[in-house]
C-alpha atoms as a PDB file:
ATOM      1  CA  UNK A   1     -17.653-144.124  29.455  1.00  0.00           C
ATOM      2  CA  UNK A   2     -19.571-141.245  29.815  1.00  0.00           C
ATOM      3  CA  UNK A   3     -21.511-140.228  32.685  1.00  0.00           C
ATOM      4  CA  UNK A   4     -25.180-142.323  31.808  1.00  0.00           C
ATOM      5  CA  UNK A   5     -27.381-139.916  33.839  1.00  0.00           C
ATOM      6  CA  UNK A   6     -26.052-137.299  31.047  1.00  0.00           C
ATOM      7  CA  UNK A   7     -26.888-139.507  27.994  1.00  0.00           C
ATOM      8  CA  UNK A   8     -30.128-139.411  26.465  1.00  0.00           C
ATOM      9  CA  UNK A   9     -32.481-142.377  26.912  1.00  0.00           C
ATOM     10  CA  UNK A  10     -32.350-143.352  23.196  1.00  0.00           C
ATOM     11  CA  UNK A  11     -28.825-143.155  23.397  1.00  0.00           C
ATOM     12  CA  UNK A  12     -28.936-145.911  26.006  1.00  0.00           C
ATOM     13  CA  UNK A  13     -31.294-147.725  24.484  1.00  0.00           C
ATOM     14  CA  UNK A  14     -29.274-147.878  21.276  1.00  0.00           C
ATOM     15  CA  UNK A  15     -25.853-149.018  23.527  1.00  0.00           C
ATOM     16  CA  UNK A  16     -28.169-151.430  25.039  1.00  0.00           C
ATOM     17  CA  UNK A  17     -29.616-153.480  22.032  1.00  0.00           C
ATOM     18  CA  UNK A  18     -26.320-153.291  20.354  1.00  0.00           C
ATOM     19  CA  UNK A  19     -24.335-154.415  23.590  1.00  0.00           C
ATOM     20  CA  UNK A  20     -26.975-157.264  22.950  1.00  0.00           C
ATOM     21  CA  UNK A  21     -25.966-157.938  19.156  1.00  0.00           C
ATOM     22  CA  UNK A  22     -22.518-158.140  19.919  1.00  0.00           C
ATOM     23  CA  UNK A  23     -23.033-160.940  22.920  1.00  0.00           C
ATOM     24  CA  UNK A  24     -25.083-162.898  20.405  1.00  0.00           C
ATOM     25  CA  UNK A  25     -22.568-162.232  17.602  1.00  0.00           C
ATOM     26  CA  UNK A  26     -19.889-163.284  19.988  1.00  0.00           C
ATOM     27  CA  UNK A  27     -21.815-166.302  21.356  1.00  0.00           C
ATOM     28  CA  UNK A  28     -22.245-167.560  17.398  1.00  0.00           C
ATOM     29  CA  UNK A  29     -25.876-167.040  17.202  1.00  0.00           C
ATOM     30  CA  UNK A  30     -28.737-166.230  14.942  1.00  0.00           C
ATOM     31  CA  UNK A  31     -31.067-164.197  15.632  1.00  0.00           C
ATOM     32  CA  UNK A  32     -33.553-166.899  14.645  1.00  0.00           C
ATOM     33  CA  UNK A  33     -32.103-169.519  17.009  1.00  0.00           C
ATOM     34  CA  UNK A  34     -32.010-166.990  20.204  1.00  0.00           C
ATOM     35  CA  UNK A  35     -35.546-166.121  18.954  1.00  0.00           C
ATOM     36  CA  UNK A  36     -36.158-170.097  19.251  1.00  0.00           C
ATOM     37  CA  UNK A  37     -34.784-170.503  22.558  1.00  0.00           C
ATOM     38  CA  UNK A  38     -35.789-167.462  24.352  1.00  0.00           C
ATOM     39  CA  UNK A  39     -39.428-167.632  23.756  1.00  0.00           C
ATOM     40  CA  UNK A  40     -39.304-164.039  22.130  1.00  0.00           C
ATOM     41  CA  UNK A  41     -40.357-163.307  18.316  1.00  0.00           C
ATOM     42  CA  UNK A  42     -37.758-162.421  15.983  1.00  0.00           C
ATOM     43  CA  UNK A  43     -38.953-159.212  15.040  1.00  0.00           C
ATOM     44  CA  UNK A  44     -38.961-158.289  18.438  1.00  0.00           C
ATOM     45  CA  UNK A  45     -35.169-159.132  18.989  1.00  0.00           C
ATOM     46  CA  UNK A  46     -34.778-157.208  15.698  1.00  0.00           C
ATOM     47  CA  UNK A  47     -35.962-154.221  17.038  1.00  0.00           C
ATOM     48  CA  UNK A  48     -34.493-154.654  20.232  1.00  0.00           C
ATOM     49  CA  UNK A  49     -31.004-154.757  18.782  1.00  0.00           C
ATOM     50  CA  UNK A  50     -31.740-151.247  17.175  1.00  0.00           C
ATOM     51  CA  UNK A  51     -32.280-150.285  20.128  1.00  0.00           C
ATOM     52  CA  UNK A  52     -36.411-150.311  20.400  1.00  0.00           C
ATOM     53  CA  UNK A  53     -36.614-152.522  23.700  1.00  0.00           C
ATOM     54  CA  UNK A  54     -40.606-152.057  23.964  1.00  0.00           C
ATOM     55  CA  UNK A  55     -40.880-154.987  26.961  1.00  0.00           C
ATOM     56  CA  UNK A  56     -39.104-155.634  29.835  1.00  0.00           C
ATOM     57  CA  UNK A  57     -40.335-159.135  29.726  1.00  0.00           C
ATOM     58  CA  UNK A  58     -38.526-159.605  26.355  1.00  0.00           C
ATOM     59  CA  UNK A  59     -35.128-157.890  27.736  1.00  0.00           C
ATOM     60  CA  UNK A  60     -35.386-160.265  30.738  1.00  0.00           C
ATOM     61  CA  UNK A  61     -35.466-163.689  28.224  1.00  0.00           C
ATOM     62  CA  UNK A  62     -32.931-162.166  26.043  1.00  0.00           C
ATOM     63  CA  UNK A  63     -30.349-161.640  29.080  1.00  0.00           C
ATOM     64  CA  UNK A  64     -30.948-164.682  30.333  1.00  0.00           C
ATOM     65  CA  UNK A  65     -30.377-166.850  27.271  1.00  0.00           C
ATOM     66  CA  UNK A  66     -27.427-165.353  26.629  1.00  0.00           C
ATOM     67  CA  UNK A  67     -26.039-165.263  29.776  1.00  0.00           C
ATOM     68  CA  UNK A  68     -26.030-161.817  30.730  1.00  0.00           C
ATOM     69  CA  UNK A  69     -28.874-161.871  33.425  1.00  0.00           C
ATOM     70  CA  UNK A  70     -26.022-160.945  35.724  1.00  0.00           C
ATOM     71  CA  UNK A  71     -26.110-157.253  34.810  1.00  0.00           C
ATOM     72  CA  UNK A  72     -29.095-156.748  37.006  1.00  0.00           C
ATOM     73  CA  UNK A  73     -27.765-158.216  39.859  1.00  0.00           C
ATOM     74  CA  UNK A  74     -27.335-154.805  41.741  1.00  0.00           C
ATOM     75  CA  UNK A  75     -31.126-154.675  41.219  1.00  0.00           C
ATOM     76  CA  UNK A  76     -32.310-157.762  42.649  1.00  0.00           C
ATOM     77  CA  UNK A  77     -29.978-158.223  45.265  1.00  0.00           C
ATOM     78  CA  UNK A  78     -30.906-157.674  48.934  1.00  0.00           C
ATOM     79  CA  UNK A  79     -28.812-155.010  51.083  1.00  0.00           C
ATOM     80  CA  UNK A  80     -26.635-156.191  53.526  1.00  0.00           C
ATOM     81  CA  UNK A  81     -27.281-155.068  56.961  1.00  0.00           C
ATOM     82  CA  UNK A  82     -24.728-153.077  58.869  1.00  0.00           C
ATOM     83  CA  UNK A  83     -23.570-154.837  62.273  1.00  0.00           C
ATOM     84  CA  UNK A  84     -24.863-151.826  63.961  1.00  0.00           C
ATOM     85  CA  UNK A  85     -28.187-152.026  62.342  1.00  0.00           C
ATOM     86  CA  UNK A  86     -28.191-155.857  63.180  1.00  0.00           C
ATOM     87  CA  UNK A  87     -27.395-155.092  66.917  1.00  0.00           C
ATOM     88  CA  UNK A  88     -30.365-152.816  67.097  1.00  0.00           C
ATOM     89  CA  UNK A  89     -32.997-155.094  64.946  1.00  0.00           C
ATOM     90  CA  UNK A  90     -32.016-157.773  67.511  1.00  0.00           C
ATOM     91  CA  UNK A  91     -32.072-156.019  70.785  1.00  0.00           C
ATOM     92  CA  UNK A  92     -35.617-154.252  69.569  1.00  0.00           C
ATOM     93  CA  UNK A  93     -36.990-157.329  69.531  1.00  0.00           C
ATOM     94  CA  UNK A  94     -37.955-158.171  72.616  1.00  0.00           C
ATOM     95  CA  UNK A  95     -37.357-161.985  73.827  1.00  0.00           C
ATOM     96  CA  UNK A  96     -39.126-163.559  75.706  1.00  0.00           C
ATOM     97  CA  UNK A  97     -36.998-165.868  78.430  1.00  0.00           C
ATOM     98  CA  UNK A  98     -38.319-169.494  79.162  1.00  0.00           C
ATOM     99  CA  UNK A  99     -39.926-170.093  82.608  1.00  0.00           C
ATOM    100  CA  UNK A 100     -39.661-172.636  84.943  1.00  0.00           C
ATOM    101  CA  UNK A 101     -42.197-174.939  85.144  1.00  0.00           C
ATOM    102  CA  UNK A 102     -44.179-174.988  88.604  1.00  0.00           C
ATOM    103  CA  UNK A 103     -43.418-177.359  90.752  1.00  0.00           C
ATOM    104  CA  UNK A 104     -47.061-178.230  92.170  1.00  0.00           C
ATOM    105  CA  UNK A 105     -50.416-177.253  90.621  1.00  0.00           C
ATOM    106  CA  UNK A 106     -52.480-174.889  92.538  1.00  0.00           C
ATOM    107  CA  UNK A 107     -55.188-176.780  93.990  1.00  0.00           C
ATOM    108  CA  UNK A 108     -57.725-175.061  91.942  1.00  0.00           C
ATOM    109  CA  UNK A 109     -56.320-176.587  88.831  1.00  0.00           C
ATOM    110  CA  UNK A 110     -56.690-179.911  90.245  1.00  0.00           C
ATOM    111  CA  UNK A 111     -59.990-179.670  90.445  1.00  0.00           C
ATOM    112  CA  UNK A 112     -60.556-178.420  87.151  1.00  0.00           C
ATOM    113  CA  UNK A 113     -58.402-181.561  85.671  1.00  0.00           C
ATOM    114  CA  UNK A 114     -60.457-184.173  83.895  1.00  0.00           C
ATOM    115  CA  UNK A 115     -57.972-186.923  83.916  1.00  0.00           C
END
């Protein structure tokens, strides 16, 4: 493939919708039923499969129903932290060791005690 950062942005918006076309194609449906069960209108998914994905929101429904949400994993996921950077967040933090309990209450306490 070539490099994406050197392709235009219609260019990837055209691979895009017809990457799209070809899942549906391969799935066995119509535009009209992936309209139905997606929640987006069919002229929308027409345009999106020449490549005119206006909303994000639409993109996200179409991926989903047909499976392909998956693609934007890389997005969504959280980074895993390095050991080292684990060692650090945990010894930055600064925990605080149990005490004992006291073996006798001051005397002044007593007297404050209402029981």
């Amino acid at each position: 493939m070539d490099n994406i950062y050197m392709l235009a942005d219609i260019v990837i918006l055209s691979k895009i919708g017809s990457r799209l076309k070809q899942a549906r194609l391969k799935q066995n449906i119509t535009q009209q039923s992936l309209s139905e069960s997606s929640g987006v209108s069919l002229s929308s998914i027409k345009k999106i499969e020449k490549g005119e994905i206006g909303s994000f929101d639409s993109l996200l429904r179409l991926l989903r129903t047909l499976g392909l949400l998956d693609v934007l994993l890389p997005l969504v996921e959280e980074e895993q932290m390095s050991p080292n950077d684990y060692y650090e967040l945990m010894h930055s933090i600064k925990i605080k060791t149990r005490k004992r309990a006291a073996r006798k209450l001051h005397q002044k306490e007593k007297e404050n005690s209402t029981w």
